[in-house]
Protein backbone atom coordinates (compact mmCIF):
# COMPACT_ATOMS: atom_id res chain seq x y z
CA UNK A 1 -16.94 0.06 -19.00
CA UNK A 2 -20.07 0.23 -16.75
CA UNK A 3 -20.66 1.38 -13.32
CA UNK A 4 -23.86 0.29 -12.52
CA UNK A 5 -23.12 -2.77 -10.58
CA UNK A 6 -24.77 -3.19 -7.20
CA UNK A 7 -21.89 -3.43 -4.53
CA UNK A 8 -24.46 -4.04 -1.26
CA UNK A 9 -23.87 -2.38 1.77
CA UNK A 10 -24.03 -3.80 4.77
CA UNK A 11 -23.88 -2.07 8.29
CA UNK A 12 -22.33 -4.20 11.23
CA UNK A 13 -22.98 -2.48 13.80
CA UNK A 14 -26.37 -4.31 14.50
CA UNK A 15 -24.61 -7.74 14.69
CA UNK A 16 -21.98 -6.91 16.65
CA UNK A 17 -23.87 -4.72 19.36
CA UNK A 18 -27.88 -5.85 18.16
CA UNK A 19 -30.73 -8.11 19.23
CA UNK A 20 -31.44 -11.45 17.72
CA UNK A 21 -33.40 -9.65 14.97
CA UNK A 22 -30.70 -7.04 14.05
CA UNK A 23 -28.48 -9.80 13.63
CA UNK A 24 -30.45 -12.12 11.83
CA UNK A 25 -31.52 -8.91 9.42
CA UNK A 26 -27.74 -8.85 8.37
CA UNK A 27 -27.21 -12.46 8.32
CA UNK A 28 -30.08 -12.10 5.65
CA UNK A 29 -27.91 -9.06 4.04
CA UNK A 30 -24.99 -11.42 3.50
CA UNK A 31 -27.11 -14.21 1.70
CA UNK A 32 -28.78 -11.60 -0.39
CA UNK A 33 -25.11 -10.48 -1.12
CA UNK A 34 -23.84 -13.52 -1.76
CA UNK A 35 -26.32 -14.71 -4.05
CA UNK A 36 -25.65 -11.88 -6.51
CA UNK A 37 -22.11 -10.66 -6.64
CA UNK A 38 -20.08 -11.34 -3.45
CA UNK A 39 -19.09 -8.20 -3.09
CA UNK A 40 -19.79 -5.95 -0.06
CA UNK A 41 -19.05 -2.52 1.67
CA UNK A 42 -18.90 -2.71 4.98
CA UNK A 43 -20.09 0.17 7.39
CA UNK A 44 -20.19 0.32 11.24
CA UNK A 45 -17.37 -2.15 11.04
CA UNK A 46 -15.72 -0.20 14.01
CA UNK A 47 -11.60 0.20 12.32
CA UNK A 48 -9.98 3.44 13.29
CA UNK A 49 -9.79 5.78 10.73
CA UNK A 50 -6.58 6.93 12.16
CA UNK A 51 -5.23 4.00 12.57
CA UNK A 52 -5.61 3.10 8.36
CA UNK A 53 -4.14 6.59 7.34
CA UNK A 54 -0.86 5.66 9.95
CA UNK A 55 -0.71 2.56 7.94
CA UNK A 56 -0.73 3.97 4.45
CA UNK A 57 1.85 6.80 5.35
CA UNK A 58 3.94 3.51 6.91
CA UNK A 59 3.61 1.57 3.38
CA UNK A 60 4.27 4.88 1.20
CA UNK A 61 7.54 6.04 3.49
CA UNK A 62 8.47 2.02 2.14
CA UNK A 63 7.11 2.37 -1.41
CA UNK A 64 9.02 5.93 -1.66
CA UNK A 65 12.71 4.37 -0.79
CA UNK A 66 14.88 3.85 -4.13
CA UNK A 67 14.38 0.15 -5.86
CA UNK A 68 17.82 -1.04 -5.21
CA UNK A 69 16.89 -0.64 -1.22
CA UNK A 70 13.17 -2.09 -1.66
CA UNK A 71 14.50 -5.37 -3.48
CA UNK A 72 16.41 -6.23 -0.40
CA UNK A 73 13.29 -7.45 0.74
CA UNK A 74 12.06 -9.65 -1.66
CA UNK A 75 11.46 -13.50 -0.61
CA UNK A 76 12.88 -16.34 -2.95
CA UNK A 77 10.85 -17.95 -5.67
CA UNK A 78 8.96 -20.36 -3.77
CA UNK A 79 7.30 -17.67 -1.12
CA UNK A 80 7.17 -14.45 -4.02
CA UNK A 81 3.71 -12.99 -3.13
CA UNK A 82 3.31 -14.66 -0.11
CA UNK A 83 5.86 -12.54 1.64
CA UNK A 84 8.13 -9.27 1.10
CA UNK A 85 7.94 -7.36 -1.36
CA UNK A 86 7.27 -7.55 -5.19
CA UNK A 87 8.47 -5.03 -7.43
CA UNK A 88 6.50 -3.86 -10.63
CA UNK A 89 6.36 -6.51 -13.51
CA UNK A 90 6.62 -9.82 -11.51
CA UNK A 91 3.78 -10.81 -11.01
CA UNK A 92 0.22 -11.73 -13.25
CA UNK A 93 -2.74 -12.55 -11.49
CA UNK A 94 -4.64 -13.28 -14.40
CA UNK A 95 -2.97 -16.67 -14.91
CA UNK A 96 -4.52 -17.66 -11.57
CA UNK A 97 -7.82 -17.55 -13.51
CA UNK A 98 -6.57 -19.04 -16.76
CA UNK A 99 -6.00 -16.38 -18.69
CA UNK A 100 -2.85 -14.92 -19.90
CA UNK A 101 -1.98 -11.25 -19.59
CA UNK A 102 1.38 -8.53 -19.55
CA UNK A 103 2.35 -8.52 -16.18
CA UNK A 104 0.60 -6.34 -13.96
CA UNK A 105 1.37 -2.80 -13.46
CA UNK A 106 1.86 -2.88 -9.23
CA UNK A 107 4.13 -3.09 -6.44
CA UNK A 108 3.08 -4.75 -3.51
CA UNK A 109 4.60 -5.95 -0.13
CA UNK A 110 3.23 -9.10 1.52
CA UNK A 111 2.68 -10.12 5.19
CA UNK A 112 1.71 -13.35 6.75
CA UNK A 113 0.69 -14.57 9.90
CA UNK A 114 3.21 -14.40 12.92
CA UNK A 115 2.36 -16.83 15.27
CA UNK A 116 3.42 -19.53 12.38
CA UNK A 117 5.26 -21.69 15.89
CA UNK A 118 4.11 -25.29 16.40
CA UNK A 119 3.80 -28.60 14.77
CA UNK A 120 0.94 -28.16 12.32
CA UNK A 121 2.67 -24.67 10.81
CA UNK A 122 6.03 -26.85 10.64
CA UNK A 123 4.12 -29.46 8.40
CA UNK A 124 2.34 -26.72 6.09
CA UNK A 125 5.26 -24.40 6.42
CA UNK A 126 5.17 -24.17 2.19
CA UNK A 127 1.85 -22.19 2.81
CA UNK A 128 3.44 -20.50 6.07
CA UNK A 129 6.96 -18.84 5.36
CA UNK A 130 8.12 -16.24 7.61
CA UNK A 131 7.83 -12.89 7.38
CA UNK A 132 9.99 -10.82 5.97
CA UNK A 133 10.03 -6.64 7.73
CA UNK A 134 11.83 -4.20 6.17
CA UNK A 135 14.53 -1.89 8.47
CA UNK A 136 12.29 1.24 7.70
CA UNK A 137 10.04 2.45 8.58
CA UNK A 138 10.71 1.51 11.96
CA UNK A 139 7.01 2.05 12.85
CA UNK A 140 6.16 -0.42 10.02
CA UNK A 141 5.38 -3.70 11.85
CA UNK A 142 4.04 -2.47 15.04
CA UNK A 143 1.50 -0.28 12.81
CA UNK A 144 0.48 -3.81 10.52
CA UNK A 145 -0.21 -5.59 13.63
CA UNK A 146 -2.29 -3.23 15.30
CA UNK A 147 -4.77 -3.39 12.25
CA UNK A 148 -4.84 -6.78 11.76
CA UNK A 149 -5.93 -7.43 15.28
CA UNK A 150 -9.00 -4.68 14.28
CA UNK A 151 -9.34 -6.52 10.44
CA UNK A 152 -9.33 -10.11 12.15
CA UNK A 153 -12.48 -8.68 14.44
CA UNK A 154 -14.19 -7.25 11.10
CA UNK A 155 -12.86 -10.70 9.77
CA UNK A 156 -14.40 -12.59 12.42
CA UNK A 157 -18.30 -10.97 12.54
CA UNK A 158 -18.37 -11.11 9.06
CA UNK A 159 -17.86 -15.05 9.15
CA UNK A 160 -20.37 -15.38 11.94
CA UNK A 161 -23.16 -13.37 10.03
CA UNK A 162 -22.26 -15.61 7.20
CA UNK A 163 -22.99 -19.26 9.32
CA UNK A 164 -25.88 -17.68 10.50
CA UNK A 165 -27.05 -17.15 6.85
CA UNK A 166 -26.54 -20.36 5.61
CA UNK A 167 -28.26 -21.72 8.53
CA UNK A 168 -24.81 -23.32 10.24
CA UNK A 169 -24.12 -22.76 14.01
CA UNK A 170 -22.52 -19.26 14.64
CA UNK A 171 -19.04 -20.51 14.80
CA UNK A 172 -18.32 -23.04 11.50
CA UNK A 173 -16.46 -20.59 9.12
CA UNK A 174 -14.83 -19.00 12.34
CA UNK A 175 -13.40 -22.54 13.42
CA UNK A 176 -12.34 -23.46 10.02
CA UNK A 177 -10.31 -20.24 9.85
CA UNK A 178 -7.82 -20.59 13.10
CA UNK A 179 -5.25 -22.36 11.21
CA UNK A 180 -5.71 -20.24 8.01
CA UNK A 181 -3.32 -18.94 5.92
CA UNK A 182 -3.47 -14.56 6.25
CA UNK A 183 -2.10 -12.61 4.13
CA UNK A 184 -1.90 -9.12 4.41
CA UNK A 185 -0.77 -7.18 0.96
CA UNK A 186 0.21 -3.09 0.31
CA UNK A 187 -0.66 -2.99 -3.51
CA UNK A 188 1.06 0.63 -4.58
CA UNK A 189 -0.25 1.06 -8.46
CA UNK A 190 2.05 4.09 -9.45
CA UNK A 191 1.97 5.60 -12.99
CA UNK A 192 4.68 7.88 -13.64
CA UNK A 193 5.01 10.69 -16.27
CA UNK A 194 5.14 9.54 -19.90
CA UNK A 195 5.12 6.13 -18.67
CA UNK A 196 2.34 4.08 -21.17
CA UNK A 197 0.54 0.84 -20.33
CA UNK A 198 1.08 -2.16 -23.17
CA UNK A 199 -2.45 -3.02 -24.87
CA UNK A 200 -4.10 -5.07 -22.85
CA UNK A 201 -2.10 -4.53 -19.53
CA UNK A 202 -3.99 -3.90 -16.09
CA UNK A 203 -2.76 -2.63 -13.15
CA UNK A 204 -3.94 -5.88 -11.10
CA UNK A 205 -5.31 -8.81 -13.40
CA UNK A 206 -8.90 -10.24 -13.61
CA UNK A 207 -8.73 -13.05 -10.87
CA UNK A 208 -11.20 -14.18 -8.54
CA UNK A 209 -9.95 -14.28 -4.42
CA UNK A 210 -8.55 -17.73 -3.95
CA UNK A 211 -9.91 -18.15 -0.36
CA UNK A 212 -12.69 -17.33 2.00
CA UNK A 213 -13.22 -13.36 2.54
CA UNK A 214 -11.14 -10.89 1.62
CA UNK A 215 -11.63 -7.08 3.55
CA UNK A 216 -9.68 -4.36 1.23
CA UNK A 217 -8.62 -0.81 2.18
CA UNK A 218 -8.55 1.59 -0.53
CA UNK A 219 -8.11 4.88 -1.76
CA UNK A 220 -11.26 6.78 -3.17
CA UNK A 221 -10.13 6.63 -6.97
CA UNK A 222 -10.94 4.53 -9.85
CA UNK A 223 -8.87 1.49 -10.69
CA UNK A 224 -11.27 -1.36 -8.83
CA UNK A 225 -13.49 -3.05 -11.42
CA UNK A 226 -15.99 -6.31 -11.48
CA UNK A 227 -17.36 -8.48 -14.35
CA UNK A 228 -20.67 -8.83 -14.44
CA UNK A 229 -21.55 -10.80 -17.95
CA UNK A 230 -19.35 -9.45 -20.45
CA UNK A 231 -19.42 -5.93 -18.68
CA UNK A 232 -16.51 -4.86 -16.75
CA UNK A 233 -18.05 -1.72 -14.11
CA UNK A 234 -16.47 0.25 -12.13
CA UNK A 235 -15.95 0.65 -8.59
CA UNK A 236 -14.93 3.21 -6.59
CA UNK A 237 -14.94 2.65 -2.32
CA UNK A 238 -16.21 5.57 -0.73
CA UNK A 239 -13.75 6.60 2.17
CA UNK A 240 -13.92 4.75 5.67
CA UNK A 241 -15.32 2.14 4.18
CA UNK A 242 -14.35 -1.58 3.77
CA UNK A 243 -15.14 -3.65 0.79
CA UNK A 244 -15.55 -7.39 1.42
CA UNK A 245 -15.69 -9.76 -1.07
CA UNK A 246 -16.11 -13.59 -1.26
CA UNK A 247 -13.35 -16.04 -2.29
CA UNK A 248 -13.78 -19.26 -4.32
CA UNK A 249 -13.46 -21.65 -1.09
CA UNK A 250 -16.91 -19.93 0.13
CA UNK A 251 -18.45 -20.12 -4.01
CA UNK A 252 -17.38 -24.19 -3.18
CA UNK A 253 -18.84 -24.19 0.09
CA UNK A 254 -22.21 -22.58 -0.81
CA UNK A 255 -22.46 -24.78 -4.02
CA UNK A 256 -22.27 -22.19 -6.14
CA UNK A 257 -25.16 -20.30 -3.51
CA UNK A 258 -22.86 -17.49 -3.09
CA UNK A 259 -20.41 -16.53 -5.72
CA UNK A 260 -16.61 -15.47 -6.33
CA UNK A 261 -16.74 -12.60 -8.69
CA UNK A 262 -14.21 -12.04 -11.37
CA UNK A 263 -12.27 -8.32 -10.75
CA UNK A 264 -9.38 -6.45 -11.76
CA UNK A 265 -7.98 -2.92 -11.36
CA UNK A 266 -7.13 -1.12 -14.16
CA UNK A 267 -4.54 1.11 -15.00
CA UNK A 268 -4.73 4.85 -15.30
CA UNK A 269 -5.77 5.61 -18.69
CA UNK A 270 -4.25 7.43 -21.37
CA UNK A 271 -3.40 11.27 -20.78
CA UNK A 272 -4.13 11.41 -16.82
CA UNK A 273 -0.16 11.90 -16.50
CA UNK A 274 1.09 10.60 -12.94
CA UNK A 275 -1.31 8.36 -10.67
CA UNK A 276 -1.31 6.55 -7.68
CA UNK A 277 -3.45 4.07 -6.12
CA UNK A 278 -3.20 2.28 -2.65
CA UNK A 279 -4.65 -0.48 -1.36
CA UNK A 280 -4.60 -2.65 1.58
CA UNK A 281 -5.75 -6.39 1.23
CA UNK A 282 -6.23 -8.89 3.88
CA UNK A 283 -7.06 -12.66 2.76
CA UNK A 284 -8.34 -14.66 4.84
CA UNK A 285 -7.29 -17.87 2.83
CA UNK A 286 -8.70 -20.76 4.61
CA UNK A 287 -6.41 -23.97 6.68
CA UNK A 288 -4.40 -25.47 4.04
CA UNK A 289 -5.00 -28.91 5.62
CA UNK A 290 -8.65 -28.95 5.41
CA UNK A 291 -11.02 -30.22 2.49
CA UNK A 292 -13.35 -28.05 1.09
CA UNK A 293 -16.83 -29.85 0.19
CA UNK A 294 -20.66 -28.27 -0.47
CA UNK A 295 -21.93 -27.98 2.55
CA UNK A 296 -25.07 -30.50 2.82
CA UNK A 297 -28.05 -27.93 2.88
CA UNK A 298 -26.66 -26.28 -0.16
CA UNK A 299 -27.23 -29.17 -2.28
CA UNK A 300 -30.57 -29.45 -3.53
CA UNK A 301 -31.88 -32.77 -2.53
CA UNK A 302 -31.88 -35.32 -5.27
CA UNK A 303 -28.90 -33.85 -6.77
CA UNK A 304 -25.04 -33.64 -6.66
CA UNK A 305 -23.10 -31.20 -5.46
CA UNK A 306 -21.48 -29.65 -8.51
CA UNK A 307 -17.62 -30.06 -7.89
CA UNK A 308 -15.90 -32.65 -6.33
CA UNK A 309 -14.33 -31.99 -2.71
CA UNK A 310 -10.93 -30.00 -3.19
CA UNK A 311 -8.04 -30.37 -0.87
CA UNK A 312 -7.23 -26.51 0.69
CA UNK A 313 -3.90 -26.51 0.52
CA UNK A 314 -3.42 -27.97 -3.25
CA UNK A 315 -5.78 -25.36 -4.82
CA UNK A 316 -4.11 -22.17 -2.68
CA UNK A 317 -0.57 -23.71 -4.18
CA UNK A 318 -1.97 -23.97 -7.34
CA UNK A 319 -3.28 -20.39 -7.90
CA UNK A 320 -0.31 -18.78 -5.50
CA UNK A 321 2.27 -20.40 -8.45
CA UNK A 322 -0.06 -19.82 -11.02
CA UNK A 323 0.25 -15.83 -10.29
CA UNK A 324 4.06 -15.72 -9.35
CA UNK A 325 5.26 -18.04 -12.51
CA UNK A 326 2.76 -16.56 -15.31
CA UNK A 327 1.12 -20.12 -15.95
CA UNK A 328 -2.25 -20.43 -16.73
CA UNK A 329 -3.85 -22.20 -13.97
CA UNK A 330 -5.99 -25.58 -14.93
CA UNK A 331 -9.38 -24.64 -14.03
CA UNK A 332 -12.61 -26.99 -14.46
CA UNK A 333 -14.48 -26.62 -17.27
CA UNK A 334 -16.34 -23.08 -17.81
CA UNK A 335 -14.19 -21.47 -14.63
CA UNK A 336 -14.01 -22.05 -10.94
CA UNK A 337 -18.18 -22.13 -10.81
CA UNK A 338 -20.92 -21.96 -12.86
CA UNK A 339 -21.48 -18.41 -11.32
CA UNK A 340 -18.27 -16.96 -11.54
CA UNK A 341 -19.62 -14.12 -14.63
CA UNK A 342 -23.07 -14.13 -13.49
């Protein structure tokens, strides 16, 4: 293992409150970003502090009830991981990728979007089940929407730095994203006493993020780790900030410009007894009924854009199923992009 990847950092205060130059300076930040490894800490992003500690103490009062009371909650096959909760051993994300691995060593509970009401979420509803909210904490669900309305405004600057980067009027990701499918996740990566990892098995599996952006919430420990060539490093998110990385729908978009980076978390490791993680993941998945194509002015002229255009919705499907039935997913030859290990 390594640690010497560069995770860039990016300050958003001087978009959301700067001139034209402060915000084309981090519009620039986000290409530069991009380009290398798609991954990004966010500072200046404005999210309450408080508000993130209320929400982990909500998840862990959940996490801490007995397993017989937590299953309760668990959605049926065809929505497992998209909402509810998961229990340890049932899921393994590195089939979305390809690969097969021992399940992963994780709990997790799921939220979607509420305001699923209308025609189009009736014809997409496989990509929109209800949510599922747990009896207790009582606290629970009025806590998880407060911060989403705070991670949808991180959500929302970040995709209008991005347009501005690639040269696209302010609001093109932000327009393709109203209809998009949001998932919220509490991954809980708990290690008890004499309790030992198979060879091989990792606490969340090497995937790349199927969708547009994801914005994570995470302790300050070790687990968080990115390929870089052959290399995994290691990544550890200082406190109050948010780490950002880019999903495969944006590595498709950009032509391979911008790139969806392999990563994993990894289990504690032999002889550090009992250890806990937390993390809180929001993907911002992208509207299941649109087509995702290169984006003209990332094609260098004279040439074709390296994948063909993919339909939203089928690729989400295909890597949601993928992780919940431990099936390698059919990938194009050499990965998702030609930049995915880069």
């Amino acid at each position: 293992m390594r640690d010497d990847v560069t995770i860039h950092e990016i300050d958003l205060s001087g978009f959301m409150s700067g001139d034209a130059r402060d915000r084309a300076e981090v519009a620039h930040a986000f290409d530069v970003a991009g380009c290398d490894n798609g991954f990004i800490r966010l500072v200046g992003h404005g999210v309450d502090r408080s508000l993130v500690d209320t929400a982990f103490d909500a998840w862990q009062s959940f996490f801490d009830l007995p397993l017989d009371e937590k299953v309760r909650y668990g959605a049926g096959p065809e929505a497992d991981g998209m909402v509810g909760y998961t229990a340890y051993g049932k899921q393994a994300l590195a089939y979305t990728a390809g690969e097969e691995s021992p399940p992963d060593l994780l709990e997790a509970y799921s939220v979607g979007r509420d305001d699923i009401a209308g025609p189009f979420f009736d014809e997409y509803r496989d990509w929109f089940p209800r949510n599922i909210w747990p009896d207790a904490p009582v606290r629970l669900r009025g806590v998880v929407a407060a911060l989403d309305l705070q991670l949808q405004r991180v959500a929302d600057t970040v995709l209008r730095a991005m347009a501005l980067a690639l040269e696209l009027p302010e609001t093109w990701f932000v327009e393709r994203a109203e209809r998009a499918v949001v998932t919220t996740r509490c991954n809980h990566y708990l290690r008890g006493p004499g309790v030992t990892p198979l060879p091989d098995q990792p606490g969340l599996g090497g995937h790349t993020d199927y969708g547009m952006v994801t914005l994570l919430l995470a302790d300050p420990v070790p687990g968080l780790q990115l390929l870089s060539g052959d290399w995994w490093n290691d990544v550890i998110p200082p406190l109050e900030t948010i780490t950002c990385n880019l999903g495969d729908m944006l590595a498709m978009w950009t032509n391979d410009r911008w790139v969806s980076t392999m990563h994993r978390v990894a289990p504690p490791a032999p002889g550090e007894g009992s250890a806990r993680r937390r993390s809180i993941a929001r993907f911002l998945d992208g509207d299941p009924s649109a087509t995702i194509s290169a984006i003209p002015s990332c094609v260098p002229e004279g040439e074709a854009a390296r994948y063909p255009a993919v339909p939203a919705g089928e690729w989400l499907m295909a890597k949601i199923v993928g992780g919940q039935s431990a099936q390698p997913v059919d990938l194009p030859e050499g990965g998702l992009t030609g930049a995915t290990r880069r």
